[in-house]
N, C-alpha and C. Protein backbone atom coordinates (compact mmCIF):
# COMPACT_ATOMS: atom_id res chain seq x y z
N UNK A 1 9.31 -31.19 29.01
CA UNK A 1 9.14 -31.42 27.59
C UNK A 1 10.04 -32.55 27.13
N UNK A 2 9.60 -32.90 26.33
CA UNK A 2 10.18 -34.34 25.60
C UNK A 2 11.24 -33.90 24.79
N UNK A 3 12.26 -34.28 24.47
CA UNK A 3 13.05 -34.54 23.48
C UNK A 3 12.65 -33.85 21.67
N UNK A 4 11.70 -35.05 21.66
CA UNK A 4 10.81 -34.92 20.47
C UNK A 4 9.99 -33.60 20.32
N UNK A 5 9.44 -33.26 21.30
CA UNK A 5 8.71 -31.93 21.25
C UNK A 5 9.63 -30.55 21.20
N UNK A 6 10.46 -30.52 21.56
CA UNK A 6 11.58 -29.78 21.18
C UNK A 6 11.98 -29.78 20.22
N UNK A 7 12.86 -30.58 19.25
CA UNK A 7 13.06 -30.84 18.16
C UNK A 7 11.78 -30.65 17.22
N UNK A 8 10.71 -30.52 17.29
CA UNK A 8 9.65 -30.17 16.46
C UNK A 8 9.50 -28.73 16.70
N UNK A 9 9.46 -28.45 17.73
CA UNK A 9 9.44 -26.80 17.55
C UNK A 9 10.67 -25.71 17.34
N UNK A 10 11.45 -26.16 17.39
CA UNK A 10 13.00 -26.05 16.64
C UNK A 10 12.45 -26.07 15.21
N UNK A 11 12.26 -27.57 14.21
CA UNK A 11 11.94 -27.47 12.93
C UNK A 11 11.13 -26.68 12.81
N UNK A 12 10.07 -25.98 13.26
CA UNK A 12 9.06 -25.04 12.66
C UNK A 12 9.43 -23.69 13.05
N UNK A 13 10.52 -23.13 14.13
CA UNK A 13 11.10 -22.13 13.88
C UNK A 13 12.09 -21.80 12.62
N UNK A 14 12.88 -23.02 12.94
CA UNK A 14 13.72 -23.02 11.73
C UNK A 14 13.03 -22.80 10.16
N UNK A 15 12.02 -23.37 9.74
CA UNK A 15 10.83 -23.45 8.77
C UNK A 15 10.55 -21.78 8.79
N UNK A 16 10.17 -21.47 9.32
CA UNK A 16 9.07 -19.85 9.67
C UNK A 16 9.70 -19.35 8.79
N UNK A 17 11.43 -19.06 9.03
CA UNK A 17 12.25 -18.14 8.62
C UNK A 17 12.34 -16.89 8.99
N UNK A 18 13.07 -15.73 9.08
CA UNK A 18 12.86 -14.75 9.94
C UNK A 18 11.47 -13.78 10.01
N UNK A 19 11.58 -13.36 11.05
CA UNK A 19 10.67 -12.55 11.57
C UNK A 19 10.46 -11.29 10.43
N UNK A 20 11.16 -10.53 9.96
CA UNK A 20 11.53 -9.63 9.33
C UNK A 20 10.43 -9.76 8.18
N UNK A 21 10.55 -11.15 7.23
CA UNK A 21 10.43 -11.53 6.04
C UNK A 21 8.52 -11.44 6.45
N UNK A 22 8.35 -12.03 7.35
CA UNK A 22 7.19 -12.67 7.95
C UNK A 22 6.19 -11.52 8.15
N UNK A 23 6.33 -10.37 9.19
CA UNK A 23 5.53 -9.95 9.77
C UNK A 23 5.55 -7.96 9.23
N UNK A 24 7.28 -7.57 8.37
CA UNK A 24 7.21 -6.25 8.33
C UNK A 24 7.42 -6.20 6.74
N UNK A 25 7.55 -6.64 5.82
CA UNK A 25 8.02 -7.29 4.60
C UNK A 25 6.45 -6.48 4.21
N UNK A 26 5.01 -7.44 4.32
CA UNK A 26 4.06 -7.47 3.74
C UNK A 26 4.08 -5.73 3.71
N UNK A 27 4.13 -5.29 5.08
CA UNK A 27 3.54 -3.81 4.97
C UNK A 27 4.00 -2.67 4.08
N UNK A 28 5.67 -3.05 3.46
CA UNK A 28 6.21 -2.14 2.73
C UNK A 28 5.66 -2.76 1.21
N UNK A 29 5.70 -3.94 1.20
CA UNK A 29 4.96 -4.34 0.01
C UNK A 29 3.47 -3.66 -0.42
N UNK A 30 2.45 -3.36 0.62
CA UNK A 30 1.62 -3.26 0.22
C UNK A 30 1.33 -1.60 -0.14
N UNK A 31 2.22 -1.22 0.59
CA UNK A 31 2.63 0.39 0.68
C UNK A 31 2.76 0.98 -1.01
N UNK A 32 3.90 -0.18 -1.58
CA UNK A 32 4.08 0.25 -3.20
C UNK A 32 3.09 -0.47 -4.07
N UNK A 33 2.45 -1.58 -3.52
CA UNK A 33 1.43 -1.91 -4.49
C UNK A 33 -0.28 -0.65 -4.19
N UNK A 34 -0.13 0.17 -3.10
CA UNK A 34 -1.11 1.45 -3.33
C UNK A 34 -0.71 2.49 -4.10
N UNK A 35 0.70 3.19 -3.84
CA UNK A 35 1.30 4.36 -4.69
C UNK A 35 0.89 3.46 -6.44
N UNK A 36 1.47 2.28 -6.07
CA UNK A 36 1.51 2.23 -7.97
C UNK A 36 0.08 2.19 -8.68
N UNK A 37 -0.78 1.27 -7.58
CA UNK A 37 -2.20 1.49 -8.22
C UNK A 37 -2.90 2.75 -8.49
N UNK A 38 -2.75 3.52 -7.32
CA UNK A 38 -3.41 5.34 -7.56
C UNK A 38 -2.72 5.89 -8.78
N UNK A 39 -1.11 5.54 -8.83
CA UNK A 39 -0.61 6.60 -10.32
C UNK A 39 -1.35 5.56 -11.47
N UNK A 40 -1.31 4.32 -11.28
CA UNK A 40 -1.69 3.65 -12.48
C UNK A 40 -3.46 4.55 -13.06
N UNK A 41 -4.21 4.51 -11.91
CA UNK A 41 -5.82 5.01 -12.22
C UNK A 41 -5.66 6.29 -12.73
N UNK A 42 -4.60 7.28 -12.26
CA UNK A 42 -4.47 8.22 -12.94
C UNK A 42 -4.32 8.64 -14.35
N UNK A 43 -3.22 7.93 -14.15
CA UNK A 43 -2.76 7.82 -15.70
C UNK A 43 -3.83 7.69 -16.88
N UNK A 44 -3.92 6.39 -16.10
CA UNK A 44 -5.60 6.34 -17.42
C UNK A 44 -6.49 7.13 -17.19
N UNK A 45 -6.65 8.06 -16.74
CA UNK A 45 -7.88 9.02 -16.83
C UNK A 45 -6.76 10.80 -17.60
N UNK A 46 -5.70 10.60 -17.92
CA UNK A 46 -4.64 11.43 -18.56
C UNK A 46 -3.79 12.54 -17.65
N UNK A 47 -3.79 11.79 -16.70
CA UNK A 47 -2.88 12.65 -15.52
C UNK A 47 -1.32 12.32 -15.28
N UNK A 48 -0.67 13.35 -15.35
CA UNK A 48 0.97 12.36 -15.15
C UNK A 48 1.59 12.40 -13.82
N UNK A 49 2.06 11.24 -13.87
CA UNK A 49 2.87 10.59 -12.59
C UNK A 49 3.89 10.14 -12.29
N UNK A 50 4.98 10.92 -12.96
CA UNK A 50 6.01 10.46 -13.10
C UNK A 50 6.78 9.74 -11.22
N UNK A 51 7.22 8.85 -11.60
CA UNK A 51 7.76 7.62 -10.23
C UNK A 51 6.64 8.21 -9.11
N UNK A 52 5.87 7.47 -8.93
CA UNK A 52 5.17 7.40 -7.25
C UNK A 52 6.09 7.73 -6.30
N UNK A 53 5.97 8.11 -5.53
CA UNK A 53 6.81 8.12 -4.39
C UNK A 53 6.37 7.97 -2.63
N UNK A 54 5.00 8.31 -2.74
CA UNK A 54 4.50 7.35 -1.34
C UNK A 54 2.92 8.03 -2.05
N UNK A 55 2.18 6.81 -1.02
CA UNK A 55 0.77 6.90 -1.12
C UNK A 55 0.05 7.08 0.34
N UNK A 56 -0.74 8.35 0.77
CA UNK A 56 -1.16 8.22 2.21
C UNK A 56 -2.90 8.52 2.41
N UNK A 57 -2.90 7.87 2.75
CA UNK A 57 -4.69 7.73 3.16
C UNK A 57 -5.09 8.76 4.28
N UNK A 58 -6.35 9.68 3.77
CA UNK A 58 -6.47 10.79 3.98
C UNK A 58 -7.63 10.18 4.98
N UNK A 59 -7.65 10.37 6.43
CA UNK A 59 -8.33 9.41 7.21
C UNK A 59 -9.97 10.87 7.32
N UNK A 60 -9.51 11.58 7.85
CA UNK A 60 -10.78 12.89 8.03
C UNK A 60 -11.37 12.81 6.54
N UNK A 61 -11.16 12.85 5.35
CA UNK A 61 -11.78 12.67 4.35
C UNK A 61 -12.53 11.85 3.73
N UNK A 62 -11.51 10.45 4.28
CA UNK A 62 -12.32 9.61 3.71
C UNK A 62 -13.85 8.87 5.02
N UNK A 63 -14.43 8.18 3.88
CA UNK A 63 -16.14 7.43 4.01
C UNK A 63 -15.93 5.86 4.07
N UNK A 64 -16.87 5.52 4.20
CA UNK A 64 -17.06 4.24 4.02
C UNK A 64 -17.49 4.05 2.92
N UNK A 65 -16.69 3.75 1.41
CA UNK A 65 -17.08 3.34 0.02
C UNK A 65 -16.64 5.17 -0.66
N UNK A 66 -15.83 5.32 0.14
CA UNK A 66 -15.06 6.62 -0.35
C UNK A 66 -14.18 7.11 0.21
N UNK A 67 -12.84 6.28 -0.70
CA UNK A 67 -11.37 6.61 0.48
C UNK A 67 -10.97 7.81 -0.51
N UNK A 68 -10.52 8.41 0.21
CA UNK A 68 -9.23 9.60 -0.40
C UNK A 68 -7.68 9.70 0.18
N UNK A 69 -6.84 9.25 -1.27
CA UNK A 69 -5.44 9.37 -0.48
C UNK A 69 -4.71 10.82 -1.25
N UNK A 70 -3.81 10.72 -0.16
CA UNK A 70 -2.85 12.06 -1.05
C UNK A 70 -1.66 11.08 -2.01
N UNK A 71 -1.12 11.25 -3.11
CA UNK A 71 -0.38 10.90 -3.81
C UNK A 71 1.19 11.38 -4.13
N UNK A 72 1.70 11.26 -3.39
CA UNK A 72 3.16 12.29 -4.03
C UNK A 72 3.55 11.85 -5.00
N UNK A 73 4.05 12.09 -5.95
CA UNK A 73 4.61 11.85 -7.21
C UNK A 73 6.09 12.95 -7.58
N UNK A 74 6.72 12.05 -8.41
CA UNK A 74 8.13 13.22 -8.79
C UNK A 74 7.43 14.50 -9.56
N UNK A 75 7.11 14.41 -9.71
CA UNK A 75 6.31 15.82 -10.68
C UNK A 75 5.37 16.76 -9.80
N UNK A 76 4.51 16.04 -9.22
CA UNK A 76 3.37 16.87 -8.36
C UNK A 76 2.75 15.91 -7.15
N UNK A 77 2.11 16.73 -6.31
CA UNK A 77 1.22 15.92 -5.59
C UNK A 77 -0.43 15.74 -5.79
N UNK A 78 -1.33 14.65 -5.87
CA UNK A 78 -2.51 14.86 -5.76
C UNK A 78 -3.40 14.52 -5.12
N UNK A 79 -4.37 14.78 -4.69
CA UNK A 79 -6.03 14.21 -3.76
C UNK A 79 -6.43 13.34 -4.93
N UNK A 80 -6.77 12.33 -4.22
CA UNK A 80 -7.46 11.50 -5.18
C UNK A 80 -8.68 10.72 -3.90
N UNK A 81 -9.83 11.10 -4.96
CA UNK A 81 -11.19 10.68 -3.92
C UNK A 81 -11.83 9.53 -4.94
N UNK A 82 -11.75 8.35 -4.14
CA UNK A 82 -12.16 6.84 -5.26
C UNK A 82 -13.60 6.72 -4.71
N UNK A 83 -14.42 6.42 -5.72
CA UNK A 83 -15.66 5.55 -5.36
C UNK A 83 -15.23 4.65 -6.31
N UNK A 84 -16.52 3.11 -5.32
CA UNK A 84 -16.38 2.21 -6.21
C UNK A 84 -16.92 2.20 -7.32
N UNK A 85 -16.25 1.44 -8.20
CA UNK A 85 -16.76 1.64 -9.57
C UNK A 85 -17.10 2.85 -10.60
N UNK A 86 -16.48 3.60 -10.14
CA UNK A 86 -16.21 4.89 -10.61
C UNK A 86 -14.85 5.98 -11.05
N UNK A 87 -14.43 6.42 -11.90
CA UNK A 87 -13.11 7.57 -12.00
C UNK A 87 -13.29 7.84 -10.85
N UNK A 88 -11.94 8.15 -10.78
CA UNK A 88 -11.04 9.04 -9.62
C UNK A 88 -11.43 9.97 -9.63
N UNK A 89 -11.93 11.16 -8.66
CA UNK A 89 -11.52 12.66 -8.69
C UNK A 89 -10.23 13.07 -8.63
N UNK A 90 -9.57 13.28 -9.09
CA UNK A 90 -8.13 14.00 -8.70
C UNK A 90 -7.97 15.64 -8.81
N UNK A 91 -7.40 16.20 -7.74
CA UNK A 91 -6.99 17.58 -7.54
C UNK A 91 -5.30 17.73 -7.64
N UNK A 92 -5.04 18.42 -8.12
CA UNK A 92 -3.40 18.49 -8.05
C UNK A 92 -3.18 19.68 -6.74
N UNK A 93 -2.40 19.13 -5.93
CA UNK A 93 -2.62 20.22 -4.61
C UNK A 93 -0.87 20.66 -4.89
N UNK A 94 -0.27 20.53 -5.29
CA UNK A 94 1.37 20.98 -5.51
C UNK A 94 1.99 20.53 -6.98
């Protein structure tokens, strides 16, 4: 390898920035942008939710164009079965 080709792939490691930010970052991000969306749909249909606290996708339940996650919340837990374009079902299971 050249000189030059080294030094270029140096700058685009250096560029990337860590691994961390890059590749495990998105997944906790997207983790609280589901909890907050399910309490948000709730809410507006008059259900309370006080702080989300994780959101988990109910894999045996759900369809194709019909996911169901479980919701924990500080207050309670719930099933929530989405179609598109449609209210939530929600069950309060705790």
């Amino acid at each position: 390898m050249t000189l030059c080709r080294i030094l270029l792939i140096l700058a685009a490691l250096i560029l990337a920035g860590p691994l961390e930010e890059t590749y495990f970052a998105p997944t906790a991000r997207a983790q609280d942008t589901v909890k907050n969306m399910l309490a948000a749909q709730i809410r507006t249909q008059g259900i309370t939710c006080e702080k989300p606290k994780r959101a988990i996708r109910d894999a045996k339940r759900s369809r194709p164009d019909h996911d169901v996650w479980i919701l924990t919340c500080e207050n309670a837990t719930y099933r929530i079965s989405r179609y598109p374009d449609l209210a939530a079902k929600v069950v309060r299971i705790r």
